[in-house]
Protein backbone atom coordinates (compact mmCIF):
# COMPACT_ATOMS: atom_id res chain seq x y z
CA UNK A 1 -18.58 46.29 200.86
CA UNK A 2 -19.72 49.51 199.24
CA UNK A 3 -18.54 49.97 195.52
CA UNK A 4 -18.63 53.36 194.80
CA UNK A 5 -15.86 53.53 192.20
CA UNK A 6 -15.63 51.69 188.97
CA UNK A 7 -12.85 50.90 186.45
CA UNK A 8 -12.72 51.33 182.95
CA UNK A 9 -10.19 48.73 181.61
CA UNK A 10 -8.93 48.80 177.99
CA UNK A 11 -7.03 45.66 176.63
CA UNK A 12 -6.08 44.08 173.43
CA UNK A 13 -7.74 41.47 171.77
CA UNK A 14 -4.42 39.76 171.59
CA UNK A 15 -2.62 41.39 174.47
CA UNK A 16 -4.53 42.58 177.44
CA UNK A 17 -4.62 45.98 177.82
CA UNK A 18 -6.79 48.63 180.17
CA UNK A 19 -6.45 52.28 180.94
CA UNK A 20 -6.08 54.05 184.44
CA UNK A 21 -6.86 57.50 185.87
CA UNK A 22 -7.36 57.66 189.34
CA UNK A 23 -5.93 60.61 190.76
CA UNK A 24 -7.45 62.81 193.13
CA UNK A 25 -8.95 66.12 192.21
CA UNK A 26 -6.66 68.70 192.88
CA UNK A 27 -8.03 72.04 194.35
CA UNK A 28 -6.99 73.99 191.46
CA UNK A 29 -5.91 72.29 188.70
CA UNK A 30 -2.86 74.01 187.12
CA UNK A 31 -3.05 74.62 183.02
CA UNK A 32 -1.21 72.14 180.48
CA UNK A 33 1.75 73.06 178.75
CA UNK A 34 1.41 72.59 174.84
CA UNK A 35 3.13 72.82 171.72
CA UNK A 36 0.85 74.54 168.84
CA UNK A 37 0.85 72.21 165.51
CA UNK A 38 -1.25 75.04 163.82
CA UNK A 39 -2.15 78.64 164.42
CA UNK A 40 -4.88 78.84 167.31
CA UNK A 41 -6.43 82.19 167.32
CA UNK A 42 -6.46 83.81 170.93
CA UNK A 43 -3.64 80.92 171.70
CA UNK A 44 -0.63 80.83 169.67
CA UNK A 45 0.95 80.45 166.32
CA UNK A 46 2.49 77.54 165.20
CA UNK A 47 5.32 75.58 167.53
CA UNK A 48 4.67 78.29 170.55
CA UNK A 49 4.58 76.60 173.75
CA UNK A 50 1.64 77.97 175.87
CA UNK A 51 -0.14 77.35 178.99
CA UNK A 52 -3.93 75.99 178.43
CA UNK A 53 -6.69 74.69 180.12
CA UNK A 54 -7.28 71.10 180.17
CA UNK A 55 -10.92 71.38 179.53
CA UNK A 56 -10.08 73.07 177.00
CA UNK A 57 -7.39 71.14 176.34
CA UNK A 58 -9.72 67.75 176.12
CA UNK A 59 -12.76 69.20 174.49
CA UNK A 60 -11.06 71.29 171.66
CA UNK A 61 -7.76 71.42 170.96
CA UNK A 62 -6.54 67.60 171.13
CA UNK A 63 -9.85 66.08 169.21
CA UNK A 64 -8.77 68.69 166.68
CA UNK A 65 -5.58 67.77 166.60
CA UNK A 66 -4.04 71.72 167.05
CA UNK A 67 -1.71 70.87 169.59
CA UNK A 68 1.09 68.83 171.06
CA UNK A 69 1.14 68.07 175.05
CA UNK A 70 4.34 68.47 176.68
CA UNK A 71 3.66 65.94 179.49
CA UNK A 72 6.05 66.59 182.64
CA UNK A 73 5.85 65.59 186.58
CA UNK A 74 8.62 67.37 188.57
CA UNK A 75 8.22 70.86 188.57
CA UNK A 76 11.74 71.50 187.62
CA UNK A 77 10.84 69.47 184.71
CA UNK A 78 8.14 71.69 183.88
CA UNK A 79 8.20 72.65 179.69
CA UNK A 80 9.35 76.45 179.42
CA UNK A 81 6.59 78.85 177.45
CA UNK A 82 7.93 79.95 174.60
CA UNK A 83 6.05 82.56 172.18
CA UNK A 84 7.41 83.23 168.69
CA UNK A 85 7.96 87.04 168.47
CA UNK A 86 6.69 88.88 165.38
CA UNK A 87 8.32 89.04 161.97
CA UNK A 88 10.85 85.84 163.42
CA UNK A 89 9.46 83.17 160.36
CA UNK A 90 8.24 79.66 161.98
CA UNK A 91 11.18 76.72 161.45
CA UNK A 92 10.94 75.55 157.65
CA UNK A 93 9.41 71.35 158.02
CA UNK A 94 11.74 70.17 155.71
CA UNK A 95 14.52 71.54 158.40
CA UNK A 96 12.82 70.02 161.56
CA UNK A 97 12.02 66.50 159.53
CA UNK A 98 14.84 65.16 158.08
CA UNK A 99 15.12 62.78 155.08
CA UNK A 100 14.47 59.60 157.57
CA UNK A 101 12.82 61.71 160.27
CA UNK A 102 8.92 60.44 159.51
CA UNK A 103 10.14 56.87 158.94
CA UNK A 104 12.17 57.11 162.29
CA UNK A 105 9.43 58.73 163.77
CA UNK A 106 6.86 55.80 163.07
CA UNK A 107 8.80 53.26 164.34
CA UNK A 108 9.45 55.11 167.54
CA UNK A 109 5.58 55.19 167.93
CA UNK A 110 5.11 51.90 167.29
CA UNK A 111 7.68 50.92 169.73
CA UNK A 112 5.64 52.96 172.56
CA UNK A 113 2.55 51.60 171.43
CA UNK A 114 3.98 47.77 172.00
CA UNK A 115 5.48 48.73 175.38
CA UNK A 116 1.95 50.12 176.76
CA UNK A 117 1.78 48.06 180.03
CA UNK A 118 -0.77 44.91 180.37
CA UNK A 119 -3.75 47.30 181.94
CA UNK A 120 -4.34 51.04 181.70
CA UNK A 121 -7.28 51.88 183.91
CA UNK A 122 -9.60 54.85 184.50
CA UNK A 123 -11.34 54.46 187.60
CA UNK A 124 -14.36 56.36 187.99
CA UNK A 125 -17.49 56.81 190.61
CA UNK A 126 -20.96 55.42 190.04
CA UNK A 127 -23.95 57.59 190.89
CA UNK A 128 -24.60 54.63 193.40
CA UNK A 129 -23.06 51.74 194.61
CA UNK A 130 -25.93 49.81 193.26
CA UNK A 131 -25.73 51.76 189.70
CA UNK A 132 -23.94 51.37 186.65
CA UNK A 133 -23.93 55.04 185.53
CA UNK A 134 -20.67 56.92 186.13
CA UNK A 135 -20.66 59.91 186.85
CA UNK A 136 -18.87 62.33 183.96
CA UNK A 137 -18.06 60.26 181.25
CA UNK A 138 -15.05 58.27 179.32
CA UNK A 139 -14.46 59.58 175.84
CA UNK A 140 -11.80 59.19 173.04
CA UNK A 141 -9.99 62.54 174.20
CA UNK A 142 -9.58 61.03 177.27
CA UNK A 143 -7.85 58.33 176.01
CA UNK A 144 -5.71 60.40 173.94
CA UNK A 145 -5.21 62.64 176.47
CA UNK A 146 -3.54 59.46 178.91
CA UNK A 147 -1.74 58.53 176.19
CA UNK A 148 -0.11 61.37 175.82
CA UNK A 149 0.41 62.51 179.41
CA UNK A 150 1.19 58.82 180.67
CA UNK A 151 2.84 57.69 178.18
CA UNK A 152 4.49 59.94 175.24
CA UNK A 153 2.09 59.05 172.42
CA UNK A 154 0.90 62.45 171.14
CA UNK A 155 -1.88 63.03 169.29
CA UNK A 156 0.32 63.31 166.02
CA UNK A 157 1.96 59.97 166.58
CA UNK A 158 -1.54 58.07 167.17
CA UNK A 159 -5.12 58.05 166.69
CA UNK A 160 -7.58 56.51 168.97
CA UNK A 161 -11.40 55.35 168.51
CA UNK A 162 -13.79 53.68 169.62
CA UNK A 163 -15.28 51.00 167.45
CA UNK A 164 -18.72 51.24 166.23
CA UNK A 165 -19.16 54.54 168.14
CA UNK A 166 -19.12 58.18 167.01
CA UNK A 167 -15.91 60.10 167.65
CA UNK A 168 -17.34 62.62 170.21
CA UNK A 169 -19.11 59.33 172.02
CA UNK A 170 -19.36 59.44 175.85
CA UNK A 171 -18.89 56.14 177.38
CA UNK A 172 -21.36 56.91 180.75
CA UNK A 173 -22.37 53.89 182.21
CA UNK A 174 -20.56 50.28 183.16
CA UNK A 175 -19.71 48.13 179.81
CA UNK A 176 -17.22 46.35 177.59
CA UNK A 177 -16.59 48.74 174.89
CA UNK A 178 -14.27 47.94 171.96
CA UNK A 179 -11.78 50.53 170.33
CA UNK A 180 -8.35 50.99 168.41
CA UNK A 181 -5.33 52.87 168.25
CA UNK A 182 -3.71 53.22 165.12
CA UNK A 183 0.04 55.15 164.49
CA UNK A 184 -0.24 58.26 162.39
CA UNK A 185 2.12 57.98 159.65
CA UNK A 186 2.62 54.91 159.15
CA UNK A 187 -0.72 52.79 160.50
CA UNK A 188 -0.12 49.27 158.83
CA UNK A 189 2.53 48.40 161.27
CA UNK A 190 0.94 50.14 164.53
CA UNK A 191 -2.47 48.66 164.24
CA UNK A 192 -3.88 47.56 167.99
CA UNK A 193 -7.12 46.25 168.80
CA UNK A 194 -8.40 47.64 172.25
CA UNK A 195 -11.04 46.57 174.61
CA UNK A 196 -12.61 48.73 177.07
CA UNK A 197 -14.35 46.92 179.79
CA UNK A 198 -15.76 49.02 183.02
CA UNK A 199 -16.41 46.74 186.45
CA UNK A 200 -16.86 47.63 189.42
CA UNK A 201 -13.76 48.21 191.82
């Protein structure tokens, strides 16, 4: 049997874990929906909700940390745009956070990040069948990314990397790879251990 695929599996040290993205190209890809946590130029201002590219999405503004995805699946769940007009002053922090809103939201994000599911999988094509070299890559935005679309943990609730790798590292060929998400605010009590391991599917 030919292999032509691969899967990259991410689990816990303690609890096994693996990532999974394996659907098909679309055609045309339609653009993410995002929240702005700062001023992009050319994009937005602060907490508009904008249409954006996801290369642009994956390679800029999430490893960055500029925006919040809006994940959604039904298209009459689909986040409205929303642009701030002129002269209308963004919302005041100390209004959107509340005295107990930061410790609130930690715990929420830990919650999600002890409810990930046993596996998470990205499943990707080798250059052969007799190859370990995928082709693209696996990097730490595309973990992020997953995490965010798949499963509500936004960039500003957790922070993924690999371990012993550079933060712009491509994972491009078949391996056991070892990483770690952390919560944001509060990363004592959100620490997990991750294991990437690609085999062949």
């Amino acid at each position: 049997m030919f292999a032509s695929t691969s899967r990259a599996a991410i689990g816990s040290l303690r609890i096994a874990r693996a990532f999974s993205t394996s659907a098909p190209r679309a055609k045309k890809t339609q653009p993410l929906i995002v929240e702005l946590i700062e001023d992009v130029p050319g994009l937005g201002r602060k907490f508009d909700r904008v249409p954006a590219k996801r290369g642009y999405v994956l390679s800029h503004l999430l490893p960055r940390r500029l925006i919040r995805l809006l994940p959604w699946k039904k298209a009459a769940h689909r986040p409205s745009v929303y642009i701030r007009p002129e002269g209308v002053a963004a919302p005041m922090q100390s209004l959107i956070d509340g005295p107990n809103a930061q410790a609130e939201a930690a715990k929420a994000a830990a919650a999600k990040l002890r409810a990930l599911p046993s596996t998470l999988t990205f499943k990707r094509r080798t250059i052969k069948p007799d190859e370990p070299a995928l082709h693209g890559s696996i990097t730490a935005a595309d973990v992020t990314a997953l995490l965010a679309e798949q499963y509500q943990l936004s960039p500003g609730e957790v922070q993924f990397a690999w371990a012993g790798l550079g933060a712009k590292e491509r994972i491009k060929a078949l391996g056991t790879f070892t990483g770690r998400i952390v919560t944001s605010r509060s990363p004592s009590s959100g620490r997990r251990r991750l294991c990437c391991m690609h085999a062949f599917g």
